[in-house]
C-alpha atoms as a PDB file:
ATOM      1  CA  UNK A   1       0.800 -21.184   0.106  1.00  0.00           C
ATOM      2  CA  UNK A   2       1.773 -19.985   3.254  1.00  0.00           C
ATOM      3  CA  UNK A   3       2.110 -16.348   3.201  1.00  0.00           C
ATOM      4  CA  UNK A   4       3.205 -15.279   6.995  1.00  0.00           C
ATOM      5  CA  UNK A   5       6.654 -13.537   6.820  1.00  0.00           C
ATOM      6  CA  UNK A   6       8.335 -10.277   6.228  1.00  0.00           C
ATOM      7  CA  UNK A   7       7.803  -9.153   2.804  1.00  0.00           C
ATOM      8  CA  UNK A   8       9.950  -5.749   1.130  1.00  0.00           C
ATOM      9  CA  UNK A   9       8.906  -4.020  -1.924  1.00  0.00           C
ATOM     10  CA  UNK A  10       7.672  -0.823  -3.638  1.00  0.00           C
ATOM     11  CA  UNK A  11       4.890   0.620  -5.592  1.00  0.00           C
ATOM     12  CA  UNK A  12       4.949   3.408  -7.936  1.00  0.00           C
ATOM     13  CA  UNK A  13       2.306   6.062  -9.711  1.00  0.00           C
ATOM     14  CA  UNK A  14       1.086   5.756 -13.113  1.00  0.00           C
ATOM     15  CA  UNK A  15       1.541   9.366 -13.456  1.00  0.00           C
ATOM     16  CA  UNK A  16       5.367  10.992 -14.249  1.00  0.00           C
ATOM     17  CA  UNK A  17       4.048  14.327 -13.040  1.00  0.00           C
ATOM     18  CA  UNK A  18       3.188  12.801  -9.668  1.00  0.00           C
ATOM     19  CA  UNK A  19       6.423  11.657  -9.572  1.00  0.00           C
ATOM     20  CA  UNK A  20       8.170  14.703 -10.429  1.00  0.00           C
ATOM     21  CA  UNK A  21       5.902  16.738  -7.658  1.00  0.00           C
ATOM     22  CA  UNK A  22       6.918  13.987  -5.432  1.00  0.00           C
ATOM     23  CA  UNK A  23      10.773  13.885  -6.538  1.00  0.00           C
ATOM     24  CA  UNK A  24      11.002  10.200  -5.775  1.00  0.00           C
ATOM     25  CA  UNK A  25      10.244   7.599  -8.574  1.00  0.00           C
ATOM     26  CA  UNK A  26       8.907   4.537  -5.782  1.00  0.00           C
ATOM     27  CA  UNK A  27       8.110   4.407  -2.554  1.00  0.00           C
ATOM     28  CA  UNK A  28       9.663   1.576  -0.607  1.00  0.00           C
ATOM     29  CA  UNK A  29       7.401  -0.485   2.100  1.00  0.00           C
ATOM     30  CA  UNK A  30       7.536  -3.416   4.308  1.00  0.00           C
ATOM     31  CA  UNK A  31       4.495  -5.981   5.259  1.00  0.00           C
ATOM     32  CA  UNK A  32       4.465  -8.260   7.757  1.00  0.00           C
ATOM     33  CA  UNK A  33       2.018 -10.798   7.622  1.00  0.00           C
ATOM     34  CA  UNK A  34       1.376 -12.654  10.756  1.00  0.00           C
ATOM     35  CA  UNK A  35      -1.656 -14.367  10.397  1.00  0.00           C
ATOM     36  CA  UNK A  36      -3.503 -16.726   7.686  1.00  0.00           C
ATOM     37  CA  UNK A  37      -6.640 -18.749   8.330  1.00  0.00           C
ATOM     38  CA  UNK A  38      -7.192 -20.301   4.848  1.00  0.00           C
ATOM     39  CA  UNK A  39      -6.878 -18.250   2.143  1.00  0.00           C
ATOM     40  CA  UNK A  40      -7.362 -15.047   4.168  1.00  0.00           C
ATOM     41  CA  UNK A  41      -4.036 -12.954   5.206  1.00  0.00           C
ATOM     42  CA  UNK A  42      -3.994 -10.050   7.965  1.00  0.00           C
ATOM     43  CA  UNK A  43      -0.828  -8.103   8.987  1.00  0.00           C
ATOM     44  CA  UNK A  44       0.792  -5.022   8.974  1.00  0.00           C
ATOM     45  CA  UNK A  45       2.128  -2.716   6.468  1.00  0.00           C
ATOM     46  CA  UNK A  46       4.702   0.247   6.946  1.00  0.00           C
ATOM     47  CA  UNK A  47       5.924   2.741   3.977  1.00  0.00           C
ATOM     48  CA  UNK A  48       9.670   3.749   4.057  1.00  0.00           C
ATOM     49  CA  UNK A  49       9.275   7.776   4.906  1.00  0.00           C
ATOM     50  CA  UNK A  50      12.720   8.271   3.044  1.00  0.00           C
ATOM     51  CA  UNK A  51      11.143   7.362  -0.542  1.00  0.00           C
ATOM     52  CA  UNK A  52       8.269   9.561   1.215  1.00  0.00           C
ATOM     53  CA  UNK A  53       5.942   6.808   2.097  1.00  0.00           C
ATOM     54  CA  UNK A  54       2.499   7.454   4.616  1.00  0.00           C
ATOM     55  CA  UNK A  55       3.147   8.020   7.791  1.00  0.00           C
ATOM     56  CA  UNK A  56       2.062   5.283  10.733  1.00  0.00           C
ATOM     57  CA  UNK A  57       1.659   1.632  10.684  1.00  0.00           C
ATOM     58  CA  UNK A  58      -0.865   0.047   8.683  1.00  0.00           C
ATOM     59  CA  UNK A  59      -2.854  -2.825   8.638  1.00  0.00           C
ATOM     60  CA  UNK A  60      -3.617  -4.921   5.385  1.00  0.00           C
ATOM     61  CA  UNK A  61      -6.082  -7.695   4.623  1.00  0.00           C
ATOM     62  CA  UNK A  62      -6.010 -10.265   2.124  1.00  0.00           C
ATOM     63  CA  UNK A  63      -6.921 -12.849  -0.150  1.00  0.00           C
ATOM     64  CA  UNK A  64      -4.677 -15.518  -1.962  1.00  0.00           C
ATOM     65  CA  UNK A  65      -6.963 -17.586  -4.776  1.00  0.00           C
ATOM     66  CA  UNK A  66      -3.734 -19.637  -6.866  1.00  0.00           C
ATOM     67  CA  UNK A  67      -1.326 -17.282  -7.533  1.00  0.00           C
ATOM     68  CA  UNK A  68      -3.798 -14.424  -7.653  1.00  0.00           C
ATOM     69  CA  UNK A  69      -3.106 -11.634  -4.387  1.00  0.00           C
ATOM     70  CA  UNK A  70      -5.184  -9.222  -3.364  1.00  0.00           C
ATOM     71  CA  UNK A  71      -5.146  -6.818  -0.739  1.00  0.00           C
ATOM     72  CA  UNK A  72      -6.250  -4.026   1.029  1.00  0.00           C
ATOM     73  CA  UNK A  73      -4.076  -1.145   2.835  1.00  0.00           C
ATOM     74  CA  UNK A  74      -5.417   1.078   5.408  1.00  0.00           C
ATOM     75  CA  UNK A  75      -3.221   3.660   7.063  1.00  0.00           C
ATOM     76  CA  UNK A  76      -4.255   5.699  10.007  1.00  0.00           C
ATOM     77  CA  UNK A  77      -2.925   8.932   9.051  1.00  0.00           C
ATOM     78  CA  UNK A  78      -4.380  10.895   5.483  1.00  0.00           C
ATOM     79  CA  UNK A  79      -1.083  11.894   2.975  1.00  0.00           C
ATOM     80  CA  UNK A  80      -2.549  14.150   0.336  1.00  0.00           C
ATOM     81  CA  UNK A  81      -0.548  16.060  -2.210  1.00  0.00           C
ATOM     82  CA  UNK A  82      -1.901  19.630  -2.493  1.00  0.00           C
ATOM     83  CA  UNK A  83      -0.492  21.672  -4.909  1.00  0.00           C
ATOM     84  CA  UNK A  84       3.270  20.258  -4.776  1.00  0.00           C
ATOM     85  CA  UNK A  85       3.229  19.765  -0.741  1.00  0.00           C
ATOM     86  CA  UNK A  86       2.881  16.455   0.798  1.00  0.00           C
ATOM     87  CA  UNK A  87       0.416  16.875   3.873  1.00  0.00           C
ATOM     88  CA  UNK A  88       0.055  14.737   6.859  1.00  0.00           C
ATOM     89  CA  UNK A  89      -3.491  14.839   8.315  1.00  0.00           C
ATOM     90  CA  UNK A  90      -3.246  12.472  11.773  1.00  0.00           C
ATOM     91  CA  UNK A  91      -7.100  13.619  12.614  1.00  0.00           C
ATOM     92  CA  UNK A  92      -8.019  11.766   9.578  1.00  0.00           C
ATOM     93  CA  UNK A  93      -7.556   8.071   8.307  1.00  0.00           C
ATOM     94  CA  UNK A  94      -6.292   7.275   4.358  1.00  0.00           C
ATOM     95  CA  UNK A  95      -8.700   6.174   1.851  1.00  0.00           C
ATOM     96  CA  UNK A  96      -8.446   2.691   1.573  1.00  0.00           C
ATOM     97  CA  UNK A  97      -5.750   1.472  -1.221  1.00  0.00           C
ATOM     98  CA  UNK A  98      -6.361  -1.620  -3.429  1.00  0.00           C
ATOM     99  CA  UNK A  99      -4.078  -3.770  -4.179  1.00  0.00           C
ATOM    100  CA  UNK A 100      -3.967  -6.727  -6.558  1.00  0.00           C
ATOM    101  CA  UNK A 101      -1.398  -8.766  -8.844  1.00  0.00           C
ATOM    102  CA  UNK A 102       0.000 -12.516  -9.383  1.00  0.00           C
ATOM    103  CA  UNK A 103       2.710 -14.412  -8.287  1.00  0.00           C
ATOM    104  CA  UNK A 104       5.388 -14.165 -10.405  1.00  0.00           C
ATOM    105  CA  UNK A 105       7.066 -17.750  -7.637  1.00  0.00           C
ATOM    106  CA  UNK A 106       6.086 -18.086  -4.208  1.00  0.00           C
ATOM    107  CA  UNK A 107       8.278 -15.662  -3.281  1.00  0.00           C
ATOM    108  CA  UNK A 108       7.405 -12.991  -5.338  1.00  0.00           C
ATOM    109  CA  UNK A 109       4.323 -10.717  -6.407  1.00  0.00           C
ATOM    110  CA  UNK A 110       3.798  -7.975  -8.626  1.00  0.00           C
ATOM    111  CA  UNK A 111       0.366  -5.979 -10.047  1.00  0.00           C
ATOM    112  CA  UNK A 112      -1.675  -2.406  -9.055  1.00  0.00           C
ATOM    113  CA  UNK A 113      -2.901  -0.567  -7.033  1.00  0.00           C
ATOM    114  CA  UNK A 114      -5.627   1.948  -6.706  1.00  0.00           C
ATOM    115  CA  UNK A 115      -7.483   4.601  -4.552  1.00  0.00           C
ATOM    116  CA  UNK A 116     -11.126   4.618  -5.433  1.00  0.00           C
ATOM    117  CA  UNK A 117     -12.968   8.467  -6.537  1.00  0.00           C
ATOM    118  CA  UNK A 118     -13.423  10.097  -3.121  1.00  0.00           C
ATOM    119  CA  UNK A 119     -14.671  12.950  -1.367  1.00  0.00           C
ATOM    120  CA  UNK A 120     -12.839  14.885   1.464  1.00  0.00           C
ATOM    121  CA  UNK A 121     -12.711  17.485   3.536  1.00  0.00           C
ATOM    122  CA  UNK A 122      -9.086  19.857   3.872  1.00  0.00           C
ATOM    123  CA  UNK A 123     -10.243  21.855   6.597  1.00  0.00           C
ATOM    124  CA  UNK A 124     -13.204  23.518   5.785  1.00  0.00           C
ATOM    125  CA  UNK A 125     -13.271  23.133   1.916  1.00  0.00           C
ATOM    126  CA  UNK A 126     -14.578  20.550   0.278  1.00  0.00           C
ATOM    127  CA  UNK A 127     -12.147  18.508  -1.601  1.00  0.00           C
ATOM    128  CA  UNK A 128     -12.098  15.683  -4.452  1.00  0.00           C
ATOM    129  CA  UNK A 129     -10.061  12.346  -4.076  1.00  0.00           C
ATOM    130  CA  UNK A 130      -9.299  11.727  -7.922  1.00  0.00           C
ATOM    131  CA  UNK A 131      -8.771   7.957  -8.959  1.00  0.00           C
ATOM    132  CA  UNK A 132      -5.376   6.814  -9.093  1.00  0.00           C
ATOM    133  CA  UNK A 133      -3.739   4.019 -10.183  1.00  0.00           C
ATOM    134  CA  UNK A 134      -0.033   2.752  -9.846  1.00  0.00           C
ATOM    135  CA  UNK A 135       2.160  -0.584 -10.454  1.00  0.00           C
ATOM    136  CA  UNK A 136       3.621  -2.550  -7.126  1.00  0.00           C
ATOM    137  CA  UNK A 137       6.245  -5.450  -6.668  1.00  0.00           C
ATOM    138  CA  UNK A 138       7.009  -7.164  -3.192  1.00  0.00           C
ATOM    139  CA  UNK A 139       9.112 -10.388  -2.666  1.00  0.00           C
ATOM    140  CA  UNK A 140       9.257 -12.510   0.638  1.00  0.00           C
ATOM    141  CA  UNK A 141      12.448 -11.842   2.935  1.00  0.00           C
ATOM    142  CA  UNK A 142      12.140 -14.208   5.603  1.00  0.00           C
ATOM    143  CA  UNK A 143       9.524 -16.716   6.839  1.00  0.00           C
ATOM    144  CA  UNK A 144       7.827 -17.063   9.608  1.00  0.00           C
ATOM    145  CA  UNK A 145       8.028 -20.919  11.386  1.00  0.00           C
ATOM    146  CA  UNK A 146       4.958 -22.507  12.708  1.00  0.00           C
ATOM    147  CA  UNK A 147       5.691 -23.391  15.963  1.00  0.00           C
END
């Protein structure tokens, strides 16, 4: 399957009171994937701000076994939620995000997503990166032609 292209879609949290803190119910985001060497993807990815995505440009790598996607996301800027306020940290990088689902066509994808148990720093106090988990669908919107 060729995967280089634009592809829209959103992910959301397994958790209603996140979603109530954040006030938004999913987060919209666009990937571009510009280059596959097998069945290895690399591109970028960028959250929509207005559904109060992560800030910057990311960059996402990939595996496609069948219809079986997986991912990973890494944004250059840490978004935390701390106590009911989002804050951007551009000193620090995001924890990683995990990403896997199946194709529901070749057009389409859908599964979850996960940040791993972490440990952090928020200025000087230590801080603990909980697990969490959330549900993601993304669908092609254009190709991109081999030349």
């Amino acid at each position: 399957m060729n995967m280089r292209g634009k592809w829209v879609g959103w992910y959301a949290y397994n958790n209603k009171k996140i979603d109530k803190i954040r006030g938004v119910d999913k987060t919209m985001f666009s990937i571009y994937i510009d280059t596959v060497n097998g069945n290895k993807f690399y591109g970028t990815v960028e959250d929509d701000k207005n559904t109060l995505g992560m800030e910057g440009i990311g960059r996402i790598e990939g595996t496609v076994e069948g219809n079986v996607m997986s991912f990973t996301k890494k944004m250059p800027f840490r978004t935390l939620l701390i106590r009911g306020e989002r804050v951007i940290d551009k000193s620090k990088k995001h924890p990683t995000v995990y990403y896997k689902g199946t194709g529901v066509n070749d057009n389409s994808f859908k599964g979850e997503w996960k940040f791993k148990f972490g440990l952090t720093f928020i200025g000087m106090m230590p801080a603990i990166l909980l697990p969490i988990k959330g549900t993601w669908e993304m669908k092609r919107e254009t190709d991109i032609v081999e030349p």
